[in-house]
Protein backbone atom coordinates (compact mmCIF):
# COMPACT_ATOMS: atom_id res chain seq x y z
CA UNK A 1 56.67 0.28 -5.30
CA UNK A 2 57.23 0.47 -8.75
CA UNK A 3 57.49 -2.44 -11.68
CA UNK A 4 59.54 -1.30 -14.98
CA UNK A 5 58.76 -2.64 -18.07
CA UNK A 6 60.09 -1.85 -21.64
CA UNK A 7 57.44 -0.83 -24.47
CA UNK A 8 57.55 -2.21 -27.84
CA UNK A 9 60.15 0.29 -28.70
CA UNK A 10 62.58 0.10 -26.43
CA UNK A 11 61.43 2.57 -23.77
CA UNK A 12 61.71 1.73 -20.42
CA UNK A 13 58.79 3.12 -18.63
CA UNK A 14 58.16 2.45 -14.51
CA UNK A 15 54.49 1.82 -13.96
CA UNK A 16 53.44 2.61 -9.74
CA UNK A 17 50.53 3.51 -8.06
CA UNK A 18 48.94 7.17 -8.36
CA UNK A 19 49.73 9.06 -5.28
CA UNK A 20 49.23 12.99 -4.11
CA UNK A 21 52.44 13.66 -4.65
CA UNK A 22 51.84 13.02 -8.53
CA UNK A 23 48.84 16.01 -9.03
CA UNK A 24 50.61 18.24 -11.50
CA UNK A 25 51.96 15.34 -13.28
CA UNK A 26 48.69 13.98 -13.49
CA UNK A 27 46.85 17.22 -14.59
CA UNK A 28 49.48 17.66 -17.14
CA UNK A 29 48.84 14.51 -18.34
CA UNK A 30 44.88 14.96 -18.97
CA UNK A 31 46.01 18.99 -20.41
CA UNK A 32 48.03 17.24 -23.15
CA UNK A 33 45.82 14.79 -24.30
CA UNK A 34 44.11 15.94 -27.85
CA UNK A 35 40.68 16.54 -27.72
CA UNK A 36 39.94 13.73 -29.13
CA UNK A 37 40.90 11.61 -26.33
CA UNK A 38 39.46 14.31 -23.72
CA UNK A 39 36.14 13.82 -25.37
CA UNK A 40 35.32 10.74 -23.67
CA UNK A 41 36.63 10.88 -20.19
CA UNK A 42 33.67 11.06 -17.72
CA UNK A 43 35.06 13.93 -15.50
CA UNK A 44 37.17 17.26 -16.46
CA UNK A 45 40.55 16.00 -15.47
CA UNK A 46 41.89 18.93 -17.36
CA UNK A 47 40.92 21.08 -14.01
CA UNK A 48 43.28 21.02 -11.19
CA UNK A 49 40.55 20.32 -7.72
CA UNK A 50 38.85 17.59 -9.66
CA UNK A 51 41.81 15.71 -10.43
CA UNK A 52 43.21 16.30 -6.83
CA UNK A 53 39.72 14.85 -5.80
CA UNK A 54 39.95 12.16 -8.10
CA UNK A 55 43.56 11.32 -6.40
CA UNK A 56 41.61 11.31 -2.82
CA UNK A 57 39.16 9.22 -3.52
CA UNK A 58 41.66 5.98 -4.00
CA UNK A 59 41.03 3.64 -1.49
CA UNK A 60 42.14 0.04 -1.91
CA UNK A 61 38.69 -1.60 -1.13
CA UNK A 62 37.31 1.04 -3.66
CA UNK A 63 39.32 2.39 -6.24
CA UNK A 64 43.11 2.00 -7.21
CA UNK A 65 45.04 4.01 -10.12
CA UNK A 66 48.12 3.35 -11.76
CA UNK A 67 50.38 5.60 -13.54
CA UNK A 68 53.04 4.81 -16.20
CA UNK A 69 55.86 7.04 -16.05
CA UNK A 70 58.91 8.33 -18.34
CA UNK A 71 61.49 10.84 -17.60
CA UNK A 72 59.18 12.17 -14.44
CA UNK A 73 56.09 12.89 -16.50
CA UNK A 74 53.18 10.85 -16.84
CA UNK A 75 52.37 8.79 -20.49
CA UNK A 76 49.76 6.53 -18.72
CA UNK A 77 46.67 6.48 -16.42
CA UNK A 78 44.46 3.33 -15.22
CA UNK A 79 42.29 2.50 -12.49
CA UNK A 80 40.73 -0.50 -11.02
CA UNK A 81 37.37 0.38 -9.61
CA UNK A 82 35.10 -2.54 -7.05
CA UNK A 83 31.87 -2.39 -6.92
CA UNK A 84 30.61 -2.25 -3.35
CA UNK A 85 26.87 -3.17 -3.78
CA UNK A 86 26.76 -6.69 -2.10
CA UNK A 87 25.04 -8.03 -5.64
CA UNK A 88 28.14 -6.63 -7.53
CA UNK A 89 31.08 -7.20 -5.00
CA UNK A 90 32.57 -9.50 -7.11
CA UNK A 91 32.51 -7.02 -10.20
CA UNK A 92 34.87 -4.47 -11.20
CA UNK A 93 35.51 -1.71 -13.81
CA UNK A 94 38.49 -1.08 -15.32
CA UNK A 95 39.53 2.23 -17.14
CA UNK A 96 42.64 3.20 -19.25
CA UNK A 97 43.74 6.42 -20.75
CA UNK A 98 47.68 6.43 -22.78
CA UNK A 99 49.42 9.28 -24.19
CA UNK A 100 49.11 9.50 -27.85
CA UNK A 101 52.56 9.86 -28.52
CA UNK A 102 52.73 6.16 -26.41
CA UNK A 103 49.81 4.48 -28.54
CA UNK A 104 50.35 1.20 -30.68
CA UNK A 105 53.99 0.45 -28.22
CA UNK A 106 52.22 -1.93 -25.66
CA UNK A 107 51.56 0.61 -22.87
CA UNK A 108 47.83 0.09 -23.07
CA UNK A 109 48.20 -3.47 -22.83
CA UNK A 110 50.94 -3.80 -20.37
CA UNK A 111 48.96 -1.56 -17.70
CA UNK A 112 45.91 -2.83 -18.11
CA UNK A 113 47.63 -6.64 -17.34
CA UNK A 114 48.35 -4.96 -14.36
CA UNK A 115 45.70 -3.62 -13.09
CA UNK A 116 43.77 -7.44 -14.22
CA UNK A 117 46.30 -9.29 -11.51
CA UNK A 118 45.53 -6.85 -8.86
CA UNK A 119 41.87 -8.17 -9.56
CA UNK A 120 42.69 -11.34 -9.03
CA UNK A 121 44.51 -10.63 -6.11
CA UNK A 122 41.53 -9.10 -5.04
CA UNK A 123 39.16 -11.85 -5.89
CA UNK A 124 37.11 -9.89 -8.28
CA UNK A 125 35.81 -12.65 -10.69
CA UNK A 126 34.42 -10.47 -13.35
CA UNK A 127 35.91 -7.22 -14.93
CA UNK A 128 34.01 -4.88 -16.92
CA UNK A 129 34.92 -2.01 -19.71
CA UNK A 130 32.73 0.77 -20.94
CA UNK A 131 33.44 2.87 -24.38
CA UNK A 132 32.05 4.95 -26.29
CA UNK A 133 31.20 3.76 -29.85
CA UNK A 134 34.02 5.93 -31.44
CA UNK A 135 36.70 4.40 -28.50
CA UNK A 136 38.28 1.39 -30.81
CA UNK A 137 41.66 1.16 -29.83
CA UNK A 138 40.95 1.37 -26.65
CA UNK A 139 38.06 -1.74 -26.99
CA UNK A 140 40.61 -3.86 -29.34
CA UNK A 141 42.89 -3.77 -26.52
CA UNK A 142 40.38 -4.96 -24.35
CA UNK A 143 40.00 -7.28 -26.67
CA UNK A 144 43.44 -8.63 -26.58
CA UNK A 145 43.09 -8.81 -22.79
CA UNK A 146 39.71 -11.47 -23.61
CA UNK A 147 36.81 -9.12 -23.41
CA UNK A 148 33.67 -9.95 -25.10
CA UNK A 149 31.24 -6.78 -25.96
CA UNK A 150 28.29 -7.69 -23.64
CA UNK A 151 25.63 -4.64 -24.32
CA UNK A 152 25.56 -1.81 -26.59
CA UNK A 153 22.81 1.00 -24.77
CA UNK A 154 22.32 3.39 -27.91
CA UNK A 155 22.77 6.98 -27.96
CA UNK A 156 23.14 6.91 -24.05
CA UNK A 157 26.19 9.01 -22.98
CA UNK A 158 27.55 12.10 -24.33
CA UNK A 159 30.90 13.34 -25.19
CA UNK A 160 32.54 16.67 -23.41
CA UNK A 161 30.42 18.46 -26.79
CA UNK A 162 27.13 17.12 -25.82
CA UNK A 163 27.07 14.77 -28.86
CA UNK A 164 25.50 11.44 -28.21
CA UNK A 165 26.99 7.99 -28.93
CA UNK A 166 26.32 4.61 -27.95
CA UNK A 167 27.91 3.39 -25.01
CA UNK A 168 29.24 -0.31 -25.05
CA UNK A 169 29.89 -2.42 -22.02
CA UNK A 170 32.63 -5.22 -22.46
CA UNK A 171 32.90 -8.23 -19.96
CA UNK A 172 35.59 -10.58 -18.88
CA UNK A 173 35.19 -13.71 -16.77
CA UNK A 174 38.48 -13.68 -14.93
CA UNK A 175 38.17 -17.13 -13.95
CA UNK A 176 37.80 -18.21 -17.33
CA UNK A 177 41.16 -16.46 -18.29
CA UNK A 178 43.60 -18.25 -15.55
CA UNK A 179 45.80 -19.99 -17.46
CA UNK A 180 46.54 -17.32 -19.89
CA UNK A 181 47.60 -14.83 -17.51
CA UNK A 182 48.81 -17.29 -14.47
CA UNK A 183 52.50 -16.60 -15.53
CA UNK A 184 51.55 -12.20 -15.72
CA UNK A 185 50.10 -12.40 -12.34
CA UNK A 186 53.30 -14.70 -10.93
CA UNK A 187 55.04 -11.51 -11.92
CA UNK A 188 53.34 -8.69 -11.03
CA UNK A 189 54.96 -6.45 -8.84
CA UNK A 190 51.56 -5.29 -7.71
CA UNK A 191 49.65 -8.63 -7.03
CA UNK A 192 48.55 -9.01 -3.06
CA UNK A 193 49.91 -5.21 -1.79
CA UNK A 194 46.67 -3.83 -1.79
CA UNK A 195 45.07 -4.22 1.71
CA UNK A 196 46.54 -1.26 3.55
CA UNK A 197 46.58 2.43 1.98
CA UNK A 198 49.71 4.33 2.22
């Protein structure tokens, strides 16, 4: 399944789930981004096995990744990951990487939207967003979505140079956002197509 959307430009980008069958895409993808972007992804996605691992591991009662795609390449990454701890089942952590080129046109905002009505699909009731200090664009559109900054836990992670920055957790009460989104979830492609793996 796919859902097409236009960006604020014009371009008409199809946004599906991540599958096997999209690994080269997908390392491309991370192999293009600047550094500057690379520096704050947790894992090297720029190697081959660990983003074929990272493609393995989805699992609709765990993780689920969405890709937003233009002439057969890649311009968008996101995932949706549950927590499975019984105190945390109804948390959930989104993440969001765009192509630079595809910055400031929507694409951040129109995946994550996606990703937030598979969550309520899923009845996750809170969703939370981690950054690193230097990550604002990616936190404003967070922001946009209704996240709140909840905890800033100084000089606690470390970019891929070993430098040390503060990491800050964002929150959203899902419940709390209903009526904003009710009419985005009513047309999501995605919502309630999650409970068997392909």
């Amino acid at each position: 399944m796919k859902k097409r959307v236009q960006l604020k430009d014009g371009t008409k980008v199809h946004i599906k789930p991540l599958r096997m069958e999209d690994l080269d895409k997908s390392v491309a993808f991370f192999r293009a981004l600047p550094e500057q972007d690379r520096a704050y992804l947790r894992v090297d996605v720029t190697k081959r096995h660990i983003v074929k691992k990272r493609i393995a591991s989805i699992k609709p009662e765990k993780i689920i990744r969405l890709v937003a795609i233009v002439d057969q390449t890649i311009i968008g990454d996101g995932s949706l990951e549950f927590e499975t701890d019984t105190w945390k089942k109804h948390v959930a952590e989104l993440r969001l990487v765009v192509a630079h080129p595809f910055q400031h046109k929507g694409l951040g905002m129109l995946m994550a939207r996606e990703l937030f009505a598979i969550a309520l699909s899923k009845k996750v009731e809170e969703i939370v967003a981690k950054f690193m200090k230097p990550q604002v664009g990616a936190r404003k559109i967070m922001e946009r979505l209704g996240f709140h900054q909840d905890a800033v836990l100084h000089d606690y992670v470390q970019d891929i140079k070993g430098v040390k920055h503060d990491l800050i957790i964002m929150r959203c009460d899902i419940n709390s956002l209903w009526e904003k989104i009710e009419d985005l979830v009513a047309e999501s492609e995605f919502r309630g197509r999650w409970q068997c793996p392909n």
